[in-house]
PDB file of N, CA and C in Angstrom:
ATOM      1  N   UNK A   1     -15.995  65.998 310.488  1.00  0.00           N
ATOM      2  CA  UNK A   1     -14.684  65.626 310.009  1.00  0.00           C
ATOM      3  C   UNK A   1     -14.831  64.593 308.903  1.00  0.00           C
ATOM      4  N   UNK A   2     -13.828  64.856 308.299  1.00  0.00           N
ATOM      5  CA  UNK A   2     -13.458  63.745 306.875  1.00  0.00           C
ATOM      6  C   UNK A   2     -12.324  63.262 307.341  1.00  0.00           C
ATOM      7  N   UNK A   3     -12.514  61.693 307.094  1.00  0.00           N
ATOM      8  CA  UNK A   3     -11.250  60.636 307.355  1.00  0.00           C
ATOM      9  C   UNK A   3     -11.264  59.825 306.618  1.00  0.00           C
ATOM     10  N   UNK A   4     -10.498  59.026 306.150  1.00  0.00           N
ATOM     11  CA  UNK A   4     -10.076  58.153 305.657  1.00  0.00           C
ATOM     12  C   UNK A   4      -9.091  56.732 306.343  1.00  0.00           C
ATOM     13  N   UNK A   5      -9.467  55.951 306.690  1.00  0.00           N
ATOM     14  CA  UNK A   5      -9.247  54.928 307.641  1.00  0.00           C
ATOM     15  C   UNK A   5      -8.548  53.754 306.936  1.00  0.00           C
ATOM     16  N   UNK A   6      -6.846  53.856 307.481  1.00  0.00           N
ATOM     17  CA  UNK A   6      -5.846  52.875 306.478  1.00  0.00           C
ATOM     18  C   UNK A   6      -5.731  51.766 307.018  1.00  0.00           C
ATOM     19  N   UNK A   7      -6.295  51.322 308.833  1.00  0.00           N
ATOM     20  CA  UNK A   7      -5.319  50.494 309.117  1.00  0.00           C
ATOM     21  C   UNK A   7      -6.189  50.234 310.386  1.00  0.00           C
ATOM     22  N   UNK A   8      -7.044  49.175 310.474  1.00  0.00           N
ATOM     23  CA  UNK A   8      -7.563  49.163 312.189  1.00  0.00           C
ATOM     24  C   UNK A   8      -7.645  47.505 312.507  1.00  0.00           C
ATOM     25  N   UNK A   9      -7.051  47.241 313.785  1.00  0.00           N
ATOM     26  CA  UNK A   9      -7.049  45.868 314.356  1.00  0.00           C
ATOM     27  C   UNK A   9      -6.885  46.003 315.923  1.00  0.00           C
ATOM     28  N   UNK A  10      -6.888  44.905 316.275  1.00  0.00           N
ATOM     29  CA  UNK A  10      -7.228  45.166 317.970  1.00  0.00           C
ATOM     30  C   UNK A  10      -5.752  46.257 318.596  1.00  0.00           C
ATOM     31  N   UNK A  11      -4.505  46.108 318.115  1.00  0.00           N
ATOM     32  CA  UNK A  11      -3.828  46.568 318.449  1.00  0.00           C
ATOM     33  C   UNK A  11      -3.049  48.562 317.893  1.00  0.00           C
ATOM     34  N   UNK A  12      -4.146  48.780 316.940  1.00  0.00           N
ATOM     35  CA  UNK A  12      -3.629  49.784 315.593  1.00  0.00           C
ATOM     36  C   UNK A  12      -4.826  50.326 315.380  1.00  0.00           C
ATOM     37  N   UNK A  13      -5.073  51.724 315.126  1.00  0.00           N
ATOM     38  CA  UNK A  13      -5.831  52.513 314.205  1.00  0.00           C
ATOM     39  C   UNK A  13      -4.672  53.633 313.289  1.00  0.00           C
ATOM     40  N   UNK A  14      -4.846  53.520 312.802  1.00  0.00           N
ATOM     41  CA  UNK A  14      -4.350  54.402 311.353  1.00  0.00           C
ATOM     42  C   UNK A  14      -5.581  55.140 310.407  1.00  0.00           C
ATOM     43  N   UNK A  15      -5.653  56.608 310.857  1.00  0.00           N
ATOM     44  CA  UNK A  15      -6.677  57.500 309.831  1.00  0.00           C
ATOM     45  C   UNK A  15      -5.953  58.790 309.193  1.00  0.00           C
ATOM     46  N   UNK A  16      -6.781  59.195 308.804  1.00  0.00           N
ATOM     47  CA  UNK A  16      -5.933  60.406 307.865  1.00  0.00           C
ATOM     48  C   UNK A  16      -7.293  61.124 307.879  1.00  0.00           C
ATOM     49  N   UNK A  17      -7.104  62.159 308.502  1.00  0.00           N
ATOM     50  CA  UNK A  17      -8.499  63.806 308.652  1.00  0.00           C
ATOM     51  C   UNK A  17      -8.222  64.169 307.454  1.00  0.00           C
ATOM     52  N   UNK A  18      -8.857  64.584 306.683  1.00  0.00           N
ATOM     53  CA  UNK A  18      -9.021  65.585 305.830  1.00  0.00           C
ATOM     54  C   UNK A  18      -9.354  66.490 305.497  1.00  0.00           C
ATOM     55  N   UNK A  19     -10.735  67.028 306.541  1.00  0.00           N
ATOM     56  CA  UNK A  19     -11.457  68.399 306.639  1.00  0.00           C
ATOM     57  C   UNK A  19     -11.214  68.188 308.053  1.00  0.00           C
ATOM     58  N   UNK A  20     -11.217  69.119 308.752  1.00  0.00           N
ATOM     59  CA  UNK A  20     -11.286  69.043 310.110  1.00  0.00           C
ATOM     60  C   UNK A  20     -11.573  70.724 310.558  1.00  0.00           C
ATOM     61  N   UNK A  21     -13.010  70.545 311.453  1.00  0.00           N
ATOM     62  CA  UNK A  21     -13.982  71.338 311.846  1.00  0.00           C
ATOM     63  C   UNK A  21     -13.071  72.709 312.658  1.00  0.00           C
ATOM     64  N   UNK A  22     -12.430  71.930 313.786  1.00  0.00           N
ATOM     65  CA  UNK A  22     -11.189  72.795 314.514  1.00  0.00           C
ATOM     66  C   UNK A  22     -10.337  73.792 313.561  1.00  0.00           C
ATOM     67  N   UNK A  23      -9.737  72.646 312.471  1.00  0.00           N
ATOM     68  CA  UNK A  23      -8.786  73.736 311.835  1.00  0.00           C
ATOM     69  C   UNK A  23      -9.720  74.821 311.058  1.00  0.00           C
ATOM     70  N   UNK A  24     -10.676  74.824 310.641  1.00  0.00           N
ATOM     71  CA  UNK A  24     -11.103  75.718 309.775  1.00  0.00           C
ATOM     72  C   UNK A  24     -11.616  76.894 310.223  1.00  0.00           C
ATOM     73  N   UNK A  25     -12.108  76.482 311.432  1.00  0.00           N
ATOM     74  CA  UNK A  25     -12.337  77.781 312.714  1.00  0.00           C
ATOM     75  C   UNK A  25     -11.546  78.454 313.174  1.00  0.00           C
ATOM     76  N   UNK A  26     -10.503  77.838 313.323  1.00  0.00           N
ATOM     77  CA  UNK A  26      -8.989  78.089 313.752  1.00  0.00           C
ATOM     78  C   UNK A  26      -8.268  79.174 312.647  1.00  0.00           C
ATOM     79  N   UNK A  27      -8.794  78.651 311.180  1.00  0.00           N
ATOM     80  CA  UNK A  27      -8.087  79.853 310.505  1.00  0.00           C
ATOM     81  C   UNK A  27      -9.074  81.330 309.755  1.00  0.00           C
ATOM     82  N   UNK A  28      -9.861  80.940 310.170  1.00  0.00           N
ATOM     83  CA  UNK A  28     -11.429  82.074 310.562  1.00  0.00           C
ATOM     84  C   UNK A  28     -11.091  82.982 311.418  1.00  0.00           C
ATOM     85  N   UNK A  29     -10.267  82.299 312.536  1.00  0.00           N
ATOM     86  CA  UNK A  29      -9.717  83.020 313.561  1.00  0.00           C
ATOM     87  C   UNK A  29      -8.322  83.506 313.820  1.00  0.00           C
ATOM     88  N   UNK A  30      -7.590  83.444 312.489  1.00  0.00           N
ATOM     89  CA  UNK A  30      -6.021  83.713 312.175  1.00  0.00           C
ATOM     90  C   UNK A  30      -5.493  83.167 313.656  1.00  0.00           C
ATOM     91  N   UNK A  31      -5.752  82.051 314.011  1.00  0.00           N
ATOM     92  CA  UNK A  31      -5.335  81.273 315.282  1.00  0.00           C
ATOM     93  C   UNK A  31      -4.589  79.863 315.499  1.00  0.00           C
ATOM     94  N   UNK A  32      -4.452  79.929 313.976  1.00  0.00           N
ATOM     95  CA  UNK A  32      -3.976  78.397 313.927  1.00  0.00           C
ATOM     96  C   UNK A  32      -3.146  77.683 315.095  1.00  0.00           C
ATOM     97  N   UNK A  33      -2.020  78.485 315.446  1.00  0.00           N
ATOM     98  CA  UNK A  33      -1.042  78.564 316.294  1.00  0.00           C
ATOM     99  C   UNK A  33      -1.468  77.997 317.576  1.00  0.00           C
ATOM    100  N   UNK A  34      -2.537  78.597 318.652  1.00  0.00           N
ATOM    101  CA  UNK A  34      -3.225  78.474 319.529  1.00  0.00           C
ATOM    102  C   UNK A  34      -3.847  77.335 318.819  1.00  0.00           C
ATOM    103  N   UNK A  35      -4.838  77.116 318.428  1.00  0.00           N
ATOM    104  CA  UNK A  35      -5.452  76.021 317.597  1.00  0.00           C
ATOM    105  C   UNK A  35      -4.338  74.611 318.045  1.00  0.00           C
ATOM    106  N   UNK A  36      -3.338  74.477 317.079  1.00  0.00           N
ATOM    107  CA  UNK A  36      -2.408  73.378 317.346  1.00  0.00           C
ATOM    108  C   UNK A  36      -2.669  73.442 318.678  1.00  0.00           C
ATOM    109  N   UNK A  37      -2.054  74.144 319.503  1.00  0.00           N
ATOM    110  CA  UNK A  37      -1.363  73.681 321.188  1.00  0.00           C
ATOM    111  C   UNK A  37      -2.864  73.135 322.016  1.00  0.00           C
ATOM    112  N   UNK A  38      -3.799  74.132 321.701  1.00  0.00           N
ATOM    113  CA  UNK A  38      -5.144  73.973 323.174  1.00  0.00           C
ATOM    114  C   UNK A  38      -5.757  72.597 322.044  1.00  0.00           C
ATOM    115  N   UNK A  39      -6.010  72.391 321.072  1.00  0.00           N
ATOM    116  CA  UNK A  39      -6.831  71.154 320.549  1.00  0.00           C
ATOM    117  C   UNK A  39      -5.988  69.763 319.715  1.00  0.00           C
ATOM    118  N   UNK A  40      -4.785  70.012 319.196  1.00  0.00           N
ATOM    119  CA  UNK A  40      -4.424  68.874 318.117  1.00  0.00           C
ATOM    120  C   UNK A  40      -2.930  68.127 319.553  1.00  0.00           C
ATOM    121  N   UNK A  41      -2.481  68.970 320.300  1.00  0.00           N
ATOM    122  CA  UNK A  41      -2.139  68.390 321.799  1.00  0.00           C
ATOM    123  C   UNK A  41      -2.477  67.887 322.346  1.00  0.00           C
ATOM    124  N   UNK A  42      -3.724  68.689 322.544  1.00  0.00           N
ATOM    125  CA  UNK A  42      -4.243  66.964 323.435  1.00  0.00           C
ATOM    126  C   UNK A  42      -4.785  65.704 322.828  1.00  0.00           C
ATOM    127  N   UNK A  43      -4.687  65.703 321.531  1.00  0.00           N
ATOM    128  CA  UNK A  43      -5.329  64.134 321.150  1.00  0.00           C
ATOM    129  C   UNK A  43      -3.845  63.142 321.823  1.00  0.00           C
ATOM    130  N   UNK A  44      -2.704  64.255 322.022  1.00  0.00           N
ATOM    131  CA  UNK A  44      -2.044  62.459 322.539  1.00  0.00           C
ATOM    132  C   UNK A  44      -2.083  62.634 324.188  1.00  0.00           C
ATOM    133  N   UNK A  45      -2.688  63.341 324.922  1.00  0.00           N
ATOM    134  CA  UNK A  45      -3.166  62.913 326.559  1.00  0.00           C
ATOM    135  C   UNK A  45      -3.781  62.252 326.228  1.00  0.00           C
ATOM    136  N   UNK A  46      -5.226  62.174 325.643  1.00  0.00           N
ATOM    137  CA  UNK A  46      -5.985  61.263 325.289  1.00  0.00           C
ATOM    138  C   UNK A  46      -5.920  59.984 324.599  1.00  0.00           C
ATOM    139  N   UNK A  47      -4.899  59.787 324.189  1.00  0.00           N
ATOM    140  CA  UNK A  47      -4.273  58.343 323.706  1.00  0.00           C
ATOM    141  C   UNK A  47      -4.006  57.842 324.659  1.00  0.00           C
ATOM    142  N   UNK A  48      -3.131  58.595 325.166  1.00  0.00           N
ATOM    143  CA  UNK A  48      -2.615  57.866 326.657  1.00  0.00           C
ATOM    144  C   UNK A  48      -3.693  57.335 327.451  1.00  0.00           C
ATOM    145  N   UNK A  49      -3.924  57.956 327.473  1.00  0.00           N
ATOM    146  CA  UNK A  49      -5.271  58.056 328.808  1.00  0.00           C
ATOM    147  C   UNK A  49      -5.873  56.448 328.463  1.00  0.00           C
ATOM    148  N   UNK A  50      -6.135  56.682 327.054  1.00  0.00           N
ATOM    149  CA  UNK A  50      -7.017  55.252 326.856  1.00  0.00           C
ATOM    150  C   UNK A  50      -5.984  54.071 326.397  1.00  0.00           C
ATOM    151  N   UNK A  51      -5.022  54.044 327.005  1.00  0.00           N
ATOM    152  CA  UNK A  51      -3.902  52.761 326.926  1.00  0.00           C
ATOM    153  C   UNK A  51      -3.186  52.982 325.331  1.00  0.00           C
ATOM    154  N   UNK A  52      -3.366  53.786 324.443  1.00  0.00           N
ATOM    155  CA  UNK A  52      -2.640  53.970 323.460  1.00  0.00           C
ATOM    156  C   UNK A  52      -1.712  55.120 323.362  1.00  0.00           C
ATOM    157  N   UNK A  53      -1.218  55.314 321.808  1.00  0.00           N
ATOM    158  CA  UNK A  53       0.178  55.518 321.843  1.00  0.00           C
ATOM    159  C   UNK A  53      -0.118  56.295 320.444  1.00  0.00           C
ATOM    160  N   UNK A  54       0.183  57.960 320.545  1.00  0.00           N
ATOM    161  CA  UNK A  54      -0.509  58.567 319.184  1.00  0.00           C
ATOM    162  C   UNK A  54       0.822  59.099 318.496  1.00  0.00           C
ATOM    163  N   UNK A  55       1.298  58.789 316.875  1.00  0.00           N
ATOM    164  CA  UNK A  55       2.209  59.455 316.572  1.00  0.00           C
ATOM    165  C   UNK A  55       1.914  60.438 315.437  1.00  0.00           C
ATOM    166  N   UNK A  56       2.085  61.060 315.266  1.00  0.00           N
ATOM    167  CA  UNK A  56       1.494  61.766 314.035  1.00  0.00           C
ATOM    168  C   UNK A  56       2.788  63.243 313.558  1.00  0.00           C
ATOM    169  N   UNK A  57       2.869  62.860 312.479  1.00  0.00           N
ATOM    170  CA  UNK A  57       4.045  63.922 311.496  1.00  0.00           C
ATOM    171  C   UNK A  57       3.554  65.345 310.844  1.00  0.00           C
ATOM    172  N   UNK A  58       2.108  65.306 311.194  1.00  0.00           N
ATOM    173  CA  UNK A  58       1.452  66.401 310.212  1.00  0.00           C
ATOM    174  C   UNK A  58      -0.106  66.976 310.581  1.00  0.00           C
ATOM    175  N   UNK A  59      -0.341  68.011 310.667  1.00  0.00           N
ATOM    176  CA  UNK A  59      -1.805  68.729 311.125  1.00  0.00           C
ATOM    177  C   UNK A  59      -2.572  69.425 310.069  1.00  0.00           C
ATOM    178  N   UNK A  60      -3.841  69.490 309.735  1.00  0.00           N
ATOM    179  CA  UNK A  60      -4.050  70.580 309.032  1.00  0.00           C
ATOM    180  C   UNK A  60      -4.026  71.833 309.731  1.00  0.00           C
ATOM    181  N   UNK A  61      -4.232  72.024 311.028  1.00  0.00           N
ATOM    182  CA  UNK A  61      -3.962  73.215 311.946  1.00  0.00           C
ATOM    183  C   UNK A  61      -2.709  73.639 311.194  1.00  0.00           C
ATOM    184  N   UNK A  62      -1.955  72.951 311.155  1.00  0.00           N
ATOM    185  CA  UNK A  62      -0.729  73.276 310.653  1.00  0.00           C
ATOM    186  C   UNK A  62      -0.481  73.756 309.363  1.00  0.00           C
ATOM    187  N   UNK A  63      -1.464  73.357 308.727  1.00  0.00           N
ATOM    188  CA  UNK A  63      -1.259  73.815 307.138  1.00  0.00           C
ATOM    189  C   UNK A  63      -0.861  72.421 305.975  1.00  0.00           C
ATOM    190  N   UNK A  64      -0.731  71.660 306.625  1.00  0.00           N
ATOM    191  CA  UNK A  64      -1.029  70.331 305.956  1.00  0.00           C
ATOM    192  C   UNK A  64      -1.965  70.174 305.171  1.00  0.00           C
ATOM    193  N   UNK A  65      -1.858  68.948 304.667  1.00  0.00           N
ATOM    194  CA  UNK A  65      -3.422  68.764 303.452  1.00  0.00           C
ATOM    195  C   UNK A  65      -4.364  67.917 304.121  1.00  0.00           C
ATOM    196  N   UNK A  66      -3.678  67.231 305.116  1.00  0.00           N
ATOM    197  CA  UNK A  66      -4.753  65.813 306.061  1.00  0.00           C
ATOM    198  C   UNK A  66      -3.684  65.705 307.678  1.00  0.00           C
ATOM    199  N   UNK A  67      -4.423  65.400 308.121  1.00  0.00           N
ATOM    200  CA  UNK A  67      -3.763  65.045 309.597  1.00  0.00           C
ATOM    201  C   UNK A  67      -3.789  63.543 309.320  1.00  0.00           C
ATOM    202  N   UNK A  68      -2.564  63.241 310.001  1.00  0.00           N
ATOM    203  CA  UNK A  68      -1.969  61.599 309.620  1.00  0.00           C
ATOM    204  C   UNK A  68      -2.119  61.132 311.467  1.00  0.00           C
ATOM    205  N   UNK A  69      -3.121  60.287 312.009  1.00  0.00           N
ATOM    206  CA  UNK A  69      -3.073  59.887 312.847  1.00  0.00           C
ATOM    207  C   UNK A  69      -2.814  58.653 313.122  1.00  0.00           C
ATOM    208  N   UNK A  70      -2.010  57.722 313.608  1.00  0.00           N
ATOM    209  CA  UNK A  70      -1.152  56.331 314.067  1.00  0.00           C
ATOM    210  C   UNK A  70      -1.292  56.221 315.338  1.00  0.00           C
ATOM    211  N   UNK A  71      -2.456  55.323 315.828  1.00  0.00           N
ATOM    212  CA  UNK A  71      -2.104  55.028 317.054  1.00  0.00           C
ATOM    213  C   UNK A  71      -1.687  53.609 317.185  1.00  0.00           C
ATOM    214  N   UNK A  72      -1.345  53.153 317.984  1.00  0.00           N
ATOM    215  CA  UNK A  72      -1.394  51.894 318.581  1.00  0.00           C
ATOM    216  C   UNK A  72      -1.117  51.431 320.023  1.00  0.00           C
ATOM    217  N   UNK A  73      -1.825  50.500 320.163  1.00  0.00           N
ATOM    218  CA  UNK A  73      -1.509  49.675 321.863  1.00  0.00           C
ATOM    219  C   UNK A  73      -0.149  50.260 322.517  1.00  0.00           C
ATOM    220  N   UNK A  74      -0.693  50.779 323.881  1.00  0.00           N
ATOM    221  CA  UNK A  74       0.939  50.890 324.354  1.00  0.00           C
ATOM    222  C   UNK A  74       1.217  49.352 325.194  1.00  0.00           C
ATOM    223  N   UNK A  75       2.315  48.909 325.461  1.00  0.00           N
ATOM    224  CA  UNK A  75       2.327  47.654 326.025  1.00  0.00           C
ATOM    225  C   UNK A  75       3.449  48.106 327.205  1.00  0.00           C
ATOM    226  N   UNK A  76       2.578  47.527 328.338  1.00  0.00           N
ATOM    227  CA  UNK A  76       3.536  48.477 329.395  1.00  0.00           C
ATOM    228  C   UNK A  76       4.914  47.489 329.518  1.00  0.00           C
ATOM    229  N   UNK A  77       6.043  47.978 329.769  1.00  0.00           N
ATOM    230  CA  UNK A  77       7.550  47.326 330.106  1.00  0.00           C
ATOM    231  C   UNK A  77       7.484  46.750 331.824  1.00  0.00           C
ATOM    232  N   UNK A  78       8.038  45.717 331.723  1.00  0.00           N
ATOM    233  CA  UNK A  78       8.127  45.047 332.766  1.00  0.00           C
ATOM    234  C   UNK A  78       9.202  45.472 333.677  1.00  0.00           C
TER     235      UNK A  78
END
């Protein structure tokens, strides 16, 4: 993978994919569709999982030019 890394501190990572290995297999395999749901889905279980919080507006699975990934700290509510 190609990234580009806008934004990292104890509480924030901010990257941007730019090649990404998944999507390109994915459209090798006229699968994009499947692609999104079984691999670019679960990166936010896996946020969770590790106490963060993933938002993201855009995939290259999707047909995008870069995947825009934003995580940050989740802070649990009292």
């Amino acid at each position: 993978m190609k990234y580009d890394i806008l934004a990292s501190d104890r509480d924030r990572l901010d990257f941007d994919v730019k090649n990404c290995q998944y999507a390109k297999v994915m459209q090798e395999l006229d699968a994009t569709d499947l692609g999104y749901l079984l691999i670019c889905q679960g990166d936010y279980a896996a946020a969770y999982q590790s106490g963060m919080e993933l938002t993201r507006t855009q995939t290259r699975m999707q047909g995008a030019d870069f995947c825009d990934f934003r995580y940050h700290r989740r802070h649990e509510k009292n």
